[in-house]
Protein backbone atom coordinates (compact mmCIF):
# COMPACT_ATOMS: atom_id res chain seq x y z
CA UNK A 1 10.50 61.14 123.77
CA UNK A 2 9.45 64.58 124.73
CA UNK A 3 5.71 64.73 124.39
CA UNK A 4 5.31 68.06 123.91
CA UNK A 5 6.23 67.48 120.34
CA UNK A 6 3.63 64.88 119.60
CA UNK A 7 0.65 66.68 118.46
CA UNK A 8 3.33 68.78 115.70
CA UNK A 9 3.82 64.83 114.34
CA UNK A 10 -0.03 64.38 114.14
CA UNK A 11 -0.62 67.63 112.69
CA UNK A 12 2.22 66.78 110.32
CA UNK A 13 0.86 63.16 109.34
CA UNK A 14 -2.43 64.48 109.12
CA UNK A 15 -1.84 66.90 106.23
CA UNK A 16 0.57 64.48 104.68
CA UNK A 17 -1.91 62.40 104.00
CA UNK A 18 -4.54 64.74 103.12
CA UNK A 19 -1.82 66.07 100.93
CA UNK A 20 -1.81 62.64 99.22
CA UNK A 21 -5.11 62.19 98.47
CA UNK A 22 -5.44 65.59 96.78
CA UNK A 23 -8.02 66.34 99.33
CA UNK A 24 -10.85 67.32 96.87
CA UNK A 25 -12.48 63.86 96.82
CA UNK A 26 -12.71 64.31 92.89
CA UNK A 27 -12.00 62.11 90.08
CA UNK A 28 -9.66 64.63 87.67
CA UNK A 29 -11.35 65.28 84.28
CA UNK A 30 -10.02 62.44 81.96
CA UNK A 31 -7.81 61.18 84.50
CA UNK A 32 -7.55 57.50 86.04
CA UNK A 33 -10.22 56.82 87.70
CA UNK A 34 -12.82 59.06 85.98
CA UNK A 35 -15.88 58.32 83.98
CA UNK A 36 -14.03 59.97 81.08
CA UNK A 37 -10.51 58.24 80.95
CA UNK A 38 -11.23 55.97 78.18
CA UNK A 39 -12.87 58.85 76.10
CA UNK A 40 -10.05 60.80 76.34
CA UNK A 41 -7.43 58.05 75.55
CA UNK A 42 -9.36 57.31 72.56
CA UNK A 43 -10.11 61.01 71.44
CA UNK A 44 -8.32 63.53 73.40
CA UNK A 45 -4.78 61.56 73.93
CA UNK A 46 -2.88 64.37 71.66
CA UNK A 47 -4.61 67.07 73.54
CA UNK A 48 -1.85 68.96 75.98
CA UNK A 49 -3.54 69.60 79.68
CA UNK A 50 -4.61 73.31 80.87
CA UNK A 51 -6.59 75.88 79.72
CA UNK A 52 -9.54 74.15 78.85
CA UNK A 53 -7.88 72.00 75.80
CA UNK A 54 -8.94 68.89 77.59
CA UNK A 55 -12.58 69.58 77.93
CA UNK A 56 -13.07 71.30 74.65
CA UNK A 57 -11.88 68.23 73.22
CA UNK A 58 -14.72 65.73 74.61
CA UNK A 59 -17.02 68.84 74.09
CA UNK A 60 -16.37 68.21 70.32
CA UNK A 61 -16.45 64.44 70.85
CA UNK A 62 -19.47 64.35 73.18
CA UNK A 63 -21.54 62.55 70.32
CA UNK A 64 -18.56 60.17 70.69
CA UNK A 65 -18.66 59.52 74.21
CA UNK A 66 -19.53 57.06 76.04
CA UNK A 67 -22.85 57.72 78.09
CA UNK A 68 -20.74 57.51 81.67
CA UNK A 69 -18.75 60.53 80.51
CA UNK A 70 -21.56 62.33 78.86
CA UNK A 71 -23.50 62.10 82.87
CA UNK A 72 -20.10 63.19 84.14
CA UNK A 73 -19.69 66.30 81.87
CA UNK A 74 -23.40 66.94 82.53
CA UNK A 75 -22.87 66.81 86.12
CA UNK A 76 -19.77 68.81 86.09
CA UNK A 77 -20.36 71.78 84.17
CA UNK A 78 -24.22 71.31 84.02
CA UNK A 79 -24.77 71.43 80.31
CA UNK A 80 -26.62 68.06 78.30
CA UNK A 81 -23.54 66.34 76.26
CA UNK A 82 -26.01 64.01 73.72
């Protein structure tokens, strides 16, 4: 093997995996996973992703939701959900 090669194959696995992962460390909004997935199987299932749609939904359902989500949604966009 010519080793002059090997550190494009660790750069290469390296952002592979990274690539994998998503990288951001966060739990998607309603996705598996997050604090709101339940929530927005039970409410928001009929809602189609982007734009907002998603969190508008459990914004109208936040006297709905369950107190997890509610700290989640408080955390992310700073606003109290009770």
């Amino acid at each position: 093997m010519n080793w002059s090669i090997l550190p494009f194959f660790i750069i290469l696995f390296g952002v592979s995996v990274y690539a994998q992962g998503g990288g951001s460390g966060k739990s998607r909004m309603g996705g598996p996973g997050s604090p709101c997935f339940e929530d927005r199987q039970k409410y928001c299932s009929d809602i189609p992703k982007g734009q907002g749609r998603i969190r508008d939904c459990l914004m109208e359902n936040s006297e709905k939701l369950s107190p997890e989500c509610k700290e989640h949604l408080n955390k992310r966009w700073g606003q109290k959900k009770s």
